[in-house]
C-alpha atoms as a PDB file:
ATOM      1  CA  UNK A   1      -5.598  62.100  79.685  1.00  0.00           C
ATOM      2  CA  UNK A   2      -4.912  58.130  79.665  1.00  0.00           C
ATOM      3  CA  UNK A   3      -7.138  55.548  81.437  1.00  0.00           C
ATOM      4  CA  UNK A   4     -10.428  56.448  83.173  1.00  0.00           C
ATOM      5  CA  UNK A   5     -11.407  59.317  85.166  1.00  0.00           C
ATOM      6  CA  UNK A   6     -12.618  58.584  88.923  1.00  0.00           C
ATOM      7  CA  UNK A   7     -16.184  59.482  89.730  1.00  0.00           C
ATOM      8  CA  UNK A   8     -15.889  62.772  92.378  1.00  0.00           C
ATOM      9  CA  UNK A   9     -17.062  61.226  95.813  1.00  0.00           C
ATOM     10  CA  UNK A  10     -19.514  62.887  97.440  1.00  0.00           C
ATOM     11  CA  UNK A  11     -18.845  64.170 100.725  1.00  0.00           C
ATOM     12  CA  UNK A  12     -20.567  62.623 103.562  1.00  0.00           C
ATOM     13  CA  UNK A  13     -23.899  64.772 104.730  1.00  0.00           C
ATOM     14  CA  UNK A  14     -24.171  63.230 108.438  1.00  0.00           C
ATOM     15  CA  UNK A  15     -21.720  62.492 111.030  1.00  0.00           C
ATOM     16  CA  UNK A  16     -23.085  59.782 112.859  1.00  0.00           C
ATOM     17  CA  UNK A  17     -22.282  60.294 117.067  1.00  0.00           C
ATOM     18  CA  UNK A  18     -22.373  57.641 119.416  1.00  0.00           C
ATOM     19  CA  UNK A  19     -22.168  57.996 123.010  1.00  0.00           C
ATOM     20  CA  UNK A  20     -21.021  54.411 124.710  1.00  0.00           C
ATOM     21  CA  UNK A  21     -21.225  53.364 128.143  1.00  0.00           C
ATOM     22  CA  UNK A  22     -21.110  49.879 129.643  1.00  0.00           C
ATOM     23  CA  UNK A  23     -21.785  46.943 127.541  1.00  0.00           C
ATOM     24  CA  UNK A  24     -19.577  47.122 124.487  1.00  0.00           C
ATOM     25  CA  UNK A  25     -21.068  44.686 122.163  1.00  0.00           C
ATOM     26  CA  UNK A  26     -24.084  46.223 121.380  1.00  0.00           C
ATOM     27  CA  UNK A  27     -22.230  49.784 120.388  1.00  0.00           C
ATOM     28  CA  UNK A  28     -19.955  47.398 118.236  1.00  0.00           C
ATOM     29  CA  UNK A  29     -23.352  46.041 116.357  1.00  0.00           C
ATOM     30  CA  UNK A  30     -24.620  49.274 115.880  1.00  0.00           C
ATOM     31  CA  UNK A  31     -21.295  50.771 114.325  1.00  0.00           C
ATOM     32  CA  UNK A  32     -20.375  48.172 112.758  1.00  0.00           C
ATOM     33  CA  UNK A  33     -24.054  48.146 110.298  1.00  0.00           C
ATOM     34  CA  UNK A  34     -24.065  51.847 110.019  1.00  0.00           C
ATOM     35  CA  UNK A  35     -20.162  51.748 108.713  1.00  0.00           C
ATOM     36  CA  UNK A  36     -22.164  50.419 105.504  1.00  0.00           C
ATOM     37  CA  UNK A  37     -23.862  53.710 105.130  1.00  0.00           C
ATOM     38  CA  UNK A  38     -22.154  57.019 103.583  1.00  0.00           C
ATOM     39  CA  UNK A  39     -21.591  58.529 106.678  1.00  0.00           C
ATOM     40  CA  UNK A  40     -19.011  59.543 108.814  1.00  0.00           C
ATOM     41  CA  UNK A  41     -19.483  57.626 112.661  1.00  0.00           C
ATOM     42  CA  UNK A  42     -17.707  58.732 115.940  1.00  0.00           C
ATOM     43  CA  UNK A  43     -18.017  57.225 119.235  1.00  0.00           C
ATOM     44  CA  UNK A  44     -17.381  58.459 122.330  1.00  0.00           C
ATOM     45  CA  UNK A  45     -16.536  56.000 125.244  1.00  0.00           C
ATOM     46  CA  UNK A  46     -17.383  57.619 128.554  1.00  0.00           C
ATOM     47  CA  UNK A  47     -16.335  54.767 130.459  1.00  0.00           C
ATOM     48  CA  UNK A  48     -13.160  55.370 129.213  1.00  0.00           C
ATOM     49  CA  UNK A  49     -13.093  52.093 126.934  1.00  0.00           C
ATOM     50  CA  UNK A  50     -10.115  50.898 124.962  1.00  0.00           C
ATOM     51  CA  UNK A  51     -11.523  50.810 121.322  1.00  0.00           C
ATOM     52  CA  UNK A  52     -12.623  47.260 120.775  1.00  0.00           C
ATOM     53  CA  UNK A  53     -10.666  45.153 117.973  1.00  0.00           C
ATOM     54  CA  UNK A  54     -14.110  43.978 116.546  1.00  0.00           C
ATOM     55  CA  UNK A  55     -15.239  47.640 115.340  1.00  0.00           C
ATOM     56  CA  UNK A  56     -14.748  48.610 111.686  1.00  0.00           C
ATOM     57  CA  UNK A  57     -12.351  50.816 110.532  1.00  0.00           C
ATOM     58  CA  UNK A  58     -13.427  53.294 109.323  1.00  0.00           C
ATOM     59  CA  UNK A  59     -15.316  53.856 112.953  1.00  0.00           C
ATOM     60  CA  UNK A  60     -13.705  56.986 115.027  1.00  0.00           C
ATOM     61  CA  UNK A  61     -13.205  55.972 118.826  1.00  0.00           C
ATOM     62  CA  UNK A  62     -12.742  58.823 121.117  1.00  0.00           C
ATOM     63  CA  UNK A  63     -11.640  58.494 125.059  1.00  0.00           C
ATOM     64  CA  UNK A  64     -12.483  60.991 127.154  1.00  0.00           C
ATOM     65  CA  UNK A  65     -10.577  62.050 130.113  1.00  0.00           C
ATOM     66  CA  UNK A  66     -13.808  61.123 132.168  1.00  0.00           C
ATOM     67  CA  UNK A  67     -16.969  60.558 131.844  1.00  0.00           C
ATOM     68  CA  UNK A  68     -18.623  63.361 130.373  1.00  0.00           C
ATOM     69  CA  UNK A  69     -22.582  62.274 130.436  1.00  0.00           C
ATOM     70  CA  UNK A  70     -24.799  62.445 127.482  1.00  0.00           C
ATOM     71  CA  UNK A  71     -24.772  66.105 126.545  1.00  0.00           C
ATOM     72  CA  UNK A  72     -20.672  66.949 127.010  1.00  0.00           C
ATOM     73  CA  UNK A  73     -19.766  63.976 125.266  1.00  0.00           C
ATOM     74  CA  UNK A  74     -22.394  65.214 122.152  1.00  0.00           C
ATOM     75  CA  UNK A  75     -20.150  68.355 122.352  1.00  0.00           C
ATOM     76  CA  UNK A  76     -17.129  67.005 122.865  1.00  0.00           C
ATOM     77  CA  UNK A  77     -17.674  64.715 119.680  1.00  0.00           C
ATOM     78  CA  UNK A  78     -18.769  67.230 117.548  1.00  0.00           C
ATOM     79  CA  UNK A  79     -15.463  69.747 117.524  1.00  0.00           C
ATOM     80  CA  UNK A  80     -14.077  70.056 113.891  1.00  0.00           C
ATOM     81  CA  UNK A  81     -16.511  68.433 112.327  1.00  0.00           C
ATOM     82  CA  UNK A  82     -17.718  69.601 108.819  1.00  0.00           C
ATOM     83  CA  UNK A  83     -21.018  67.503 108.011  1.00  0.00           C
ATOM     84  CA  UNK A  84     -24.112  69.420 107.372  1.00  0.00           C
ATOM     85  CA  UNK A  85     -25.740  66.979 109.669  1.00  0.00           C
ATOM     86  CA  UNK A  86     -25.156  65.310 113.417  1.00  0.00           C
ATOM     87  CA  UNK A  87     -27.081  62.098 114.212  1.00  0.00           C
ATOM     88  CA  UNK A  88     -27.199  61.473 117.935  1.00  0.00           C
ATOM     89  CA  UNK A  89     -28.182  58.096 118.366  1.00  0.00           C
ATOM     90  CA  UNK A  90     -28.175  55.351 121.520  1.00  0.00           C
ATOM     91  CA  UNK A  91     -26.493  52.234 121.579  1.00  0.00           C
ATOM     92  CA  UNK A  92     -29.886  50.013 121.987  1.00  0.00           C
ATOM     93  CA  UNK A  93     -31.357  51.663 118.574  1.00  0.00           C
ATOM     94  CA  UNK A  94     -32.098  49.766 115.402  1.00  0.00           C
ATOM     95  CA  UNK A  95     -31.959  51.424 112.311  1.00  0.00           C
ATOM     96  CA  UNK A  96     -33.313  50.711 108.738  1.00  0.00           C
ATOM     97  CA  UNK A  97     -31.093  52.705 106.014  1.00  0.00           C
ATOM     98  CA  UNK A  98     -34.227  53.958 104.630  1.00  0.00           C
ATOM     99  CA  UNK A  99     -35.753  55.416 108.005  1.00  0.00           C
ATOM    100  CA  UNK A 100     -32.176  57.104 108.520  1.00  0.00           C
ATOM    101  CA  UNK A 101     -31.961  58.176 105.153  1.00  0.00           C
ATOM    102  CA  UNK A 102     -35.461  59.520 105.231  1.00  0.00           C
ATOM    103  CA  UNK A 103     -34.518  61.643 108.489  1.00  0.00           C
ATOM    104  CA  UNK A 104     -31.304  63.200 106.415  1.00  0.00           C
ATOM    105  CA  UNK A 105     -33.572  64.189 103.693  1.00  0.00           C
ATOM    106  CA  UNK A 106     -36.125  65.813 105.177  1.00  0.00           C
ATOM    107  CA  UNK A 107     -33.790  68.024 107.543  1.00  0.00           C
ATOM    108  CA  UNK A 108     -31.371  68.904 105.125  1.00  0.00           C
ATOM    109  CA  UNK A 109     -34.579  69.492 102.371  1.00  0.00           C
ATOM    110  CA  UNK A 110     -35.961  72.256 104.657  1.00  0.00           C
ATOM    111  CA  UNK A 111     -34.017  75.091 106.206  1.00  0.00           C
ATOM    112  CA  UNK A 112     -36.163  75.931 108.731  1.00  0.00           C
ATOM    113  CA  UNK A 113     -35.731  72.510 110.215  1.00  0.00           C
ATOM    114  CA  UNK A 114     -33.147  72.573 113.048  1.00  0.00           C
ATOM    115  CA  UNK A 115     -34.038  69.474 114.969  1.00  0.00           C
ATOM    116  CA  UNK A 116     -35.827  65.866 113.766  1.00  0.00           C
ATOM    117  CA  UNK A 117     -36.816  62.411 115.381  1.00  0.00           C
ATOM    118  CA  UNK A 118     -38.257  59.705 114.217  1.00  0.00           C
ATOM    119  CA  UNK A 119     -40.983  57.600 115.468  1.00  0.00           C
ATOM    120  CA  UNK A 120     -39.752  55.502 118.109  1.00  0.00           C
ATOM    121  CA  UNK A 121     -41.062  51.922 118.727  1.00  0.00           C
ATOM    122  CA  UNK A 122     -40.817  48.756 121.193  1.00  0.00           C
ATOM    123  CA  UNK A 123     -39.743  45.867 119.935  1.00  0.00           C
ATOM    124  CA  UNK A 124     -43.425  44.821 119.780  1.00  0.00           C
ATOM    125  CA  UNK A 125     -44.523  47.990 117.431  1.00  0.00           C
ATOM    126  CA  UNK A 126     -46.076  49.845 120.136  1.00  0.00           C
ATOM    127  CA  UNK A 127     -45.067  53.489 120.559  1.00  0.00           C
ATOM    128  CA  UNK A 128     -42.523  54.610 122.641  1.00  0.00           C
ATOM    129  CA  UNK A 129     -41.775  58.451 121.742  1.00  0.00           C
ATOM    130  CA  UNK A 130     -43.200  60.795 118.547  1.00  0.00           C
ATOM    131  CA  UNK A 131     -44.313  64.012 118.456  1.00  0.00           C
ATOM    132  CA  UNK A 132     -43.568  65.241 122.279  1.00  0.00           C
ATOM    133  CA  UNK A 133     -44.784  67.793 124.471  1.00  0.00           C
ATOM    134  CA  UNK A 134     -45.033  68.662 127.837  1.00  0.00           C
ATOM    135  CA  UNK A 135     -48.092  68.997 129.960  1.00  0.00           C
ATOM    136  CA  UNK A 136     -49.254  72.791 130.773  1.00  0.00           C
ATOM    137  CA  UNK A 137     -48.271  73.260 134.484  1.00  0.00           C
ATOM    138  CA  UNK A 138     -45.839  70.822 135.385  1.00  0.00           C
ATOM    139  CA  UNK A 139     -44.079  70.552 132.289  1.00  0.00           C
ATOM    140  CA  UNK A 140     -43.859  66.775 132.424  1.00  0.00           C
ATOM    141  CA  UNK A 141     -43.178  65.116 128.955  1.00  0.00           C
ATOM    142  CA  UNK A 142     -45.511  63.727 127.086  1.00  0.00           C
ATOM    143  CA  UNK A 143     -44.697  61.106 124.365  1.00  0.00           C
ATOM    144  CA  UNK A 144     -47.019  59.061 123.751  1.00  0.00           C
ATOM    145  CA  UNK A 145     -48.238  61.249 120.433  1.00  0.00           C
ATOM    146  CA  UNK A 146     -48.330  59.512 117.641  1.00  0.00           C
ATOM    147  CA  UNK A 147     -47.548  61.817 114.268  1.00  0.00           C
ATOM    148  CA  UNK A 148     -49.130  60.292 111.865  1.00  0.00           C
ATOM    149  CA  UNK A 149     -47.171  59.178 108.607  1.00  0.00           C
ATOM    150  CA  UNK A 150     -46.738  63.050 108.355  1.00  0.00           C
ATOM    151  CA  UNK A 151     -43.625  65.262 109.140  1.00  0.00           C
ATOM    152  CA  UNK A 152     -45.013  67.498 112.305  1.00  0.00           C
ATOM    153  CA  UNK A 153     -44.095  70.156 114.415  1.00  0.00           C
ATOM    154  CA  UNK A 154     -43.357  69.404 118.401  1.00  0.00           C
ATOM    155  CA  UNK A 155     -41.653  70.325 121.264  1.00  0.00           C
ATOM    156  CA  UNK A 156     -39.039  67.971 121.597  1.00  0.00           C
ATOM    157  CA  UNK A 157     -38.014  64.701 119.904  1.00  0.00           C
ATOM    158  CA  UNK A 158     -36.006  61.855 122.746  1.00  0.00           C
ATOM    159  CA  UNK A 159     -32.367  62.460 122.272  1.00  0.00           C
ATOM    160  CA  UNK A 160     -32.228  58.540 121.661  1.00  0.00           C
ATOM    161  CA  UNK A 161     -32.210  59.126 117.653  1.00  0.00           C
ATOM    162  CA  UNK A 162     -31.991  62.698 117.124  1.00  0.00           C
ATOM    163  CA  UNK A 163     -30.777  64.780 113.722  1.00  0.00           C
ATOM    164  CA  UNK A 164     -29.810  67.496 114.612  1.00  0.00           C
ATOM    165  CA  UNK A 165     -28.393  70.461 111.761  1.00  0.00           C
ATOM    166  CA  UNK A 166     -25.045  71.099 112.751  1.00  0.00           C
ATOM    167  CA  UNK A 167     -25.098  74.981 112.687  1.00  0.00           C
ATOM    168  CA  UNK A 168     -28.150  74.704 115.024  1.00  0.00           C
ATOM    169  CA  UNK A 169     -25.599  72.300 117.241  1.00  0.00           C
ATOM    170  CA  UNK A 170     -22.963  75.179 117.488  1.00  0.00           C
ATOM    171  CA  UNK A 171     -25.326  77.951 117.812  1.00  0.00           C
ATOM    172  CA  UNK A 172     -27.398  76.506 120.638  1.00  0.00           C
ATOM    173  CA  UNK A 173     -25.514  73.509 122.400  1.00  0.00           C
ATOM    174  CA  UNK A 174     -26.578  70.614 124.044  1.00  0.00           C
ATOM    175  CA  UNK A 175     -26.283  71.332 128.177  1.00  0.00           C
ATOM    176  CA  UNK A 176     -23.564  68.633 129.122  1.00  0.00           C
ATOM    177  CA  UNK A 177     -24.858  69.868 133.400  1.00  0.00           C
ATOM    178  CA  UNK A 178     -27.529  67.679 133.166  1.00  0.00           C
ATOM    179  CA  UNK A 179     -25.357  64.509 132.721  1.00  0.00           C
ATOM    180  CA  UNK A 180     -28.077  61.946 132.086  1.00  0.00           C
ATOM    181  CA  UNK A 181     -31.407  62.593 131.438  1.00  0.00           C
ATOM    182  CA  UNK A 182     -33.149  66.175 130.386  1.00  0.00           C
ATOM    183  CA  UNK A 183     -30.713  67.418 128.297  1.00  0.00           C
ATOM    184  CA  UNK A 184     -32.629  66.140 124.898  1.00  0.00           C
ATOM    185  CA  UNK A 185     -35.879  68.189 125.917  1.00  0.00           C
ATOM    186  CA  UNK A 186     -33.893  71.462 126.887  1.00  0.00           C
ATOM    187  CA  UNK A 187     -31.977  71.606 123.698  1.00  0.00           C
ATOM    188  CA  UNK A 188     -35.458  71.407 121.985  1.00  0.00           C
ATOM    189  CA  UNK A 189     -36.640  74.061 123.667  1.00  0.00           C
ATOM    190  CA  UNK A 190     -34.092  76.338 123.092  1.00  0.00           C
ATOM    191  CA  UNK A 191     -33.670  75.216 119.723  1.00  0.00           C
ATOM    192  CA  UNK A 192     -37.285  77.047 119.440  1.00  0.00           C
ATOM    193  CA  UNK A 193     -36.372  80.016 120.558  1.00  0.00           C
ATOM    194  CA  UNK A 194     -33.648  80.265 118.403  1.00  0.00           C
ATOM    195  CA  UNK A 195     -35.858  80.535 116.005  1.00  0.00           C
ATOM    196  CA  UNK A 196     -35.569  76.772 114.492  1.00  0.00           C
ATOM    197  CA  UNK A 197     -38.329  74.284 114.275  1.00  0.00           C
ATOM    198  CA  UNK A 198     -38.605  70.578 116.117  1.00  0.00           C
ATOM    199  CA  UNK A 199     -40.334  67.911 113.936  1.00  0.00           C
ATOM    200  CA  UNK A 200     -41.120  64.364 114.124  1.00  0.00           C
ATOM    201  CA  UNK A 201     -40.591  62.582 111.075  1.00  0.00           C
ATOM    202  CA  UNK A 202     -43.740  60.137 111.153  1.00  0.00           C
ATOM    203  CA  UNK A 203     -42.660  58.112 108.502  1.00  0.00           C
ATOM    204  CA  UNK A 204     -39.472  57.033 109.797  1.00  0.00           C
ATOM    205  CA  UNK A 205     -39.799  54.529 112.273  1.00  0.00           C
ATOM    206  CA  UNK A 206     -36.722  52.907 114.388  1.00  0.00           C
ATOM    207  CA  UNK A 207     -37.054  50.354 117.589  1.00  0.00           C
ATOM    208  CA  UNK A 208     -35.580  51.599 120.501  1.00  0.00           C
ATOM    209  CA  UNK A 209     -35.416  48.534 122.984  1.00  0.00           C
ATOM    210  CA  UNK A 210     -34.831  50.567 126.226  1.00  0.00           C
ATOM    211  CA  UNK A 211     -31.925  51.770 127.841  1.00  0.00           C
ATOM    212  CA  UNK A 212     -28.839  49.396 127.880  1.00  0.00           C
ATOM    213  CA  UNK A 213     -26.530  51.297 129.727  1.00  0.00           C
ATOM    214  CA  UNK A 214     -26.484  50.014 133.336  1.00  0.00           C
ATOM    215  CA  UNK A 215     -27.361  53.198 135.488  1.00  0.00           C
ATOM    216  CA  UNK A 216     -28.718  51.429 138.565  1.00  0.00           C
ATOM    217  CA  UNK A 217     -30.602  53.333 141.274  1.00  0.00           C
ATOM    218  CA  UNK A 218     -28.475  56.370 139.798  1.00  0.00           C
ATOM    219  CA  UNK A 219     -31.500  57.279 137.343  1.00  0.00           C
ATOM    220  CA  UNK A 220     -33.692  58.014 140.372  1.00  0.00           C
ATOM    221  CA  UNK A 221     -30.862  60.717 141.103  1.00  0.00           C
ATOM    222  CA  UNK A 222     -30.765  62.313 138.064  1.00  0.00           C
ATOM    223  CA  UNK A 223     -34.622  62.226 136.750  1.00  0.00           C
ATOM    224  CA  UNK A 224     -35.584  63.670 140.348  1.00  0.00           C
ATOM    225  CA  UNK A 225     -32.792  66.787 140.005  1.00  0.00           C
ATOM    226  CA  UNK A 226     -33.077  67.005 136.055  1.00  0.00           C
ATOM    227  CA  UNK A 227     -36.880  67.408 135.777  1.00  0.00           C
ATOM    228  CA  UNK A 228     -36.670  70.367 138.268  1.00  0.00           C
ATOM    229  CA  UNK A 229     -33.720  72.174 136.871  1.00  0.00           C
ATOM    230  CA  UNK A 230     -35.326  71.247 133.251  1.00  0.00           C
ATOM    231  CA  UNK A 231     -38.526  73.045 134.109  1.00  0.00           C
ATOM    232  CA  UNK A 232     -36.769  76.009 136.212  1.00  0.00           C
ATOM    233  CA  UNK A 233     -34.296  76.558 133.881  1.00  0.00           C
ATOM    234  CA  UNK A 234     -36.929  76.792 130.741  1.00  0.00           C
ATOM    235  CA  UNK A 235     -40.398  77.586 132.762  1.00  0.00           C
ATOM    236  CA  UNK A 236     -39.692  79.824 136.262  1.00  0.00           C
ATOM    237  CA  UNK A 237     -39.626  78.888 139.923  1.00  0.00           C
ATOM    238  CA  UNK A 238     -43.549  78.028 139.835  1.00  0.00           C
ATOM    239  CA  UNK A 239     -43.600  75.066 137.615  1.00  0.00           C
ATOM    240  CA  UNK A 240     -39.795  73.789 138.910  1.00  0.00           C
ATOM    241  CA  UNK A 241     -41.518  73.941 142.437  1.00  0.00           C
ATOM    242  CA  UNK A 242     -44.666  72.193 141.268  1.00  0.00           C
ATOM    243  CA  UNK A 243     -42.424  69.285 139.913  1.00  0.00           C
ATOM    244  CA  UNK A 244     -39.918  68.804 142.757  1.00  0.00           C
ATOM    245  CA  UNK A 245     -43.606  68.485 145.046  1.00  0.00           C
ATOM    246  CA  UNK A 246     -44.540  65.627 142.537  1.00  0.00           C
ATOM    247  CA  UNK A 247     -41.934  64.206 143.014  1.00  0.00           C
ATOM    248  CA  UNK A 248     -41.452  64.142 147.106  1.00  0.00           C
ATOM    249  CA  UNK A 249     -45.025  62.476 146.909  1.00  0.00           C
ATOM    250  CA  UNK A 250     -43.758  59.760 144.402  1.00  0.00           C
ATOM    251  CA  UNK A 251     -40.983  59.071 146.472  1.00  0.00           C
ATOM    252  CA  UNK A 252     -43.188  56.546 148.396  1.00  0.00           C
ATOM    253  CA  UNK A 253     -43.773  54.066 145.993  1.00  0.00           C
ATOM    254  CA  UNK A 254     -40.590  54.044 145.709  1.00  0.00           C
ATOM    255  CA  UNK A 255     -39.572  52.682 148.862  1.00  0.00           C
ATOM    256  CA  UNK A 256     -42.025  50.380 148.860  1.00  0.00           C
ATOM    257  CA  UNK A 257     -40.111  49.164 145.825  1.00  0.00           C
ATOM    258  CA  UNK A 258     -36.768  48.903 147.669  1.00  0.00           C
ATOM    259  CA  UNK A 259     -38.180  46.938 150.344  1.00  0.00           C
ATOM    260  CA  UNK A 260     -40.158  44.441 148.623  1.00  0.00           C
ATOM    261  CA  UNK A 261     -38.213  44.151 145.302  1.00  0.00           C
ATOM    262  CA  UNK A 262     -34.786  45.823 145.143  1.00  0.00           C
ATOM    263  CA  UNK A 263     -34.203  44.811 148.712  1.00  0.00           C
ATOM    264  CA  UNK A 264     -32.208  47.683 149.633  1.00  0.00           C
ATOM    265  CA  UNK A 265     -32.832  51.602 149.834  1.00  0.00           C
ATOM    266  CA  UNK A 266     -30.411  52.863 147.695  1.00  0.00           C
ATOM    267  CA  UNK A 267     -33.082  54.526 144.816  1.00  0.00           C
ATOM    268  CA  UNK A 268     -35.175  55.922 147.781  1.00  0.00           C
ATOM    269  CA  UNK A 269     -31.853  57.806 148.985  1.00  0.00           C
ATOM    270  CA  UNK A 270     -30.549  58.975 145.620  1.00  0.00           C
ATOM    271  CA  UNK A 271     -33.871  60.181 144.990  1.00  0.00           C
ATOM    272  CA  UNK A 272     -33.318  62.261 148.009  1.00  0.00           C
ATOM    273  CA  UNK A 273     -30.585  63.329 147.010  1.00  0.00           C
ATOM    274  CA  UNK A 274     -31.681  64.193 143.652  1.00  0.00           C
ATOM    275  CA  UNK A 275     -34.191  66.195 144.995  1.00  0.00           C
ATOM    276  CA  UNK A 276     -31.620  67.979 147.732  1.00  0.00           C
ATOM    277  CA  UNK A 277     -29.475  69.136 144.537  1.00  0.00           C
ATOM    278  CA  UNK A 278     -32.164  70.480 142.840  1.00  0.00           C
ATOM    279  CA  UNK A 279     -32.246  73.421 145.328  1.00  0.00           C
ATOM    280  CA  UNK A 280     -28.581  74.158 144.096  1.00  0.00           C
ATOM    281  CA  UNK A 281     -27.855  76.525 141.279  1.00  0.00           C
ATOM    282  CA  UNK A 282     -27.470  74.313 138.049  1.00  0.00           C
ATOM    283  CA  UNK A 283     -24.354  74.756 136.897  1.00  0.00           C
ATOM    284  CA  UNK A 284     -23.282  76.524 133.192  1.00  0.00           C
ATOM    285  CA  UNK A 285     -22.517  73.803 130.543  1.00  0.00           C
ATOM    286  CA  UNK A 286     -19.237  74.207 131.130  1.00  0.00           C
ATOM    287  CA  UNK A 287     -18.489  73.641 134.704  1.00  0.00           C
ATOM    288  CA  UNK A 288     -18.987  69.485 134.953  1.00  0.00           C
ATOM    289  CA  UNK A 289     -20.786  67.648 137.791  1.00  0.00           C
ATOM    290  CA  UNK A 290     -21.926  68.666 140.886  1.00  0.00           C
ATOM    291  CA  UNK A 291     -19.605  68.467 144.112  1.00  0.00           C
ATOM    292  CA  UNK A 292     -21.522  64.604 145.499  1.00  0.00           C
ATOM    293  CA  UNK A 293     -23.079  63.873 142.620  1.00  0.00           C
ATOM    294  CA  UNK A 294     -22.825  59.718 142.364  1.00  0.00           C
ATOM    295  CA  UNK A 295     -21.467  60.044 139.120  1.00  0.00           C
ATOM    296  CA  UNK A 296     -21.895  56.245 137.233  1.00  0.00           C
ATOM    297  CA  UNK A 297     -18.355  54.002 137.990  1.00  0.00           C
ATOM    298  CA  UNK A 298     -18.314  56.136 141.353  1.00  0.00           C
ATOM    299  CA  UNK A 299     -18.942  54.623 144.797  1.00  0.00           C
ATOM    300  CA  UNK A 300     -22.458  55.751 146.034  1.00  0.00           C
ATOM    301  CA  UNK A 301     -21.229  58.301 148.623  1.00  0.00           C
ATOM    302  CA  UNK A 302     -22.676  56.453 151.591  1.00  0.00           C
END
């Protein structure tokens, strides 16, 4: 044999997924650094984007036929793939190759390991998410736990930078009924009773610098519905109960919000709402939005 034999290229371990929405310059910055790891990167563009000329290559851009929210488009991204790992990461994160190298280690290093975060920060260093739990009755989240520079066991890990083994992705699946919001913790839980462990990996650290995807008053909507189906779903009537009451008595300050800040009631009202449609069956993953939800790039139905 003549001339000199290619190295064999190792397969990629990680598929890197991106779900996009709104501003399209910071998912271009994102894609465009990771393109200089060894890893595969697909995003998906719920708002039904054109891929941008600015984005690397070797970047796969996926259109929807509508906007699938945070947990369908996961699923929707992942079909076919072949990585070991799935990295589920936010447009607003920045990542160091070593804390994202780190992350692939240590889940692919341990087989029990079915879901890992890393330690989330502000821009400032202050924490924003670690090792989460939820609180005993209500089931509320707790993040503000701080790991350590250890790898430890949790609850849940923010679905802002999440690895995630892929078997444990098909197995399991991420709820795409949620839409927005809850859909991060419920896969953790169930990921537990699957039998899999949830760790935060305490010394890998990213900044997360808040959400950048414009949501408006819609959040209201979904964070009142989602944190009662979460808890109903995963925790009985009792706690899902105890959390839509927390939430009625909130629903004050917020109003006081609208009229001195926001100006207008529209947050008070899709909390409301939010808190109407949590009486109403969640649906299966597979069934799509609710009949009046205000999906985002909808008109507000009033």
């Amino acid at each position: 044999m003549t001339g000199v034999q290619a190295a064999a290229i190792d397969p990629p371990r990680a598929t890197i997924l991106i779900v996009h929405y709104g501003d399209v310059v910071p998912t271009i910055a994102l894609a465009n650094q990771l393109a200089d790891y060894d890893y595969d990167i697909i995003i998906v563009a719920n708002d039904l984007t054109t891929r941008p000329a600015q984005l690397e290559a070797r970047v796969g851009w996926r259109t929807p036929s509508r906007n699938l929210g945070y947990g369908e488009a996961f699923t929707y991204a992942i079909q076919g793939l072949s990585t070991p790992a799935l990295v589920l990461l936010n447009t607003d994160i920045v990542v160091s190759r070593t804390s994202f190298d780190r992350c692939i280690d240590v889940l692919l290093a341990d087989a029990t390991i079915g879901v890992l975060g890393p330690v989330l920060r502000f821009a400032d260093g202050s924490l924003q998410s670690g090792a989460a739990q939820l609180t005993r009755w209500r089931r509320a989240p707790l993040v503000l736990i701080e790991p350590g520079p250890f790898v430890v066991d949790c609850t849940w890990v923010t679905g802002a930078a999440m690895f995630i083994r892929k078997e444990v992705a098909e197995q399991v699946g991420m709820d795409g009924s949620y839409f927005l919001g809850g859909e991060d913790a419920d896969f953790c839980i169930r990921v537990g009773l699957a039998g899999w462990r949830v760790v935060c990996c305490g010394d890998a650290e990213m900044t997360h610098h808040g959400s950048q995807v414009i949501t408006g008053p819609r959040w209201n909507y979904y964070s009142a519905r989602n944190r009662v189906w979460f808890v109903k779903a995963n925790f009985g009537l009792g706690s899902a109960a105890l959390s839509w009451l927390v939430a009625l008595v909130m629903l004050p300050r917020i109003a006081v919000a609208d009229l001195l800040i926001r100006r207008n009631f529209d947050a008070s009202r899709l909390t409301l709402l939010g808190l109407q449609h949590a009486f109403r069956s969640k649906p299966t993953r597979y069934e799509g939005p609710l009949m009046g939800e205000p999906l985002a790039g909808e008109v507000i139905p009033w």
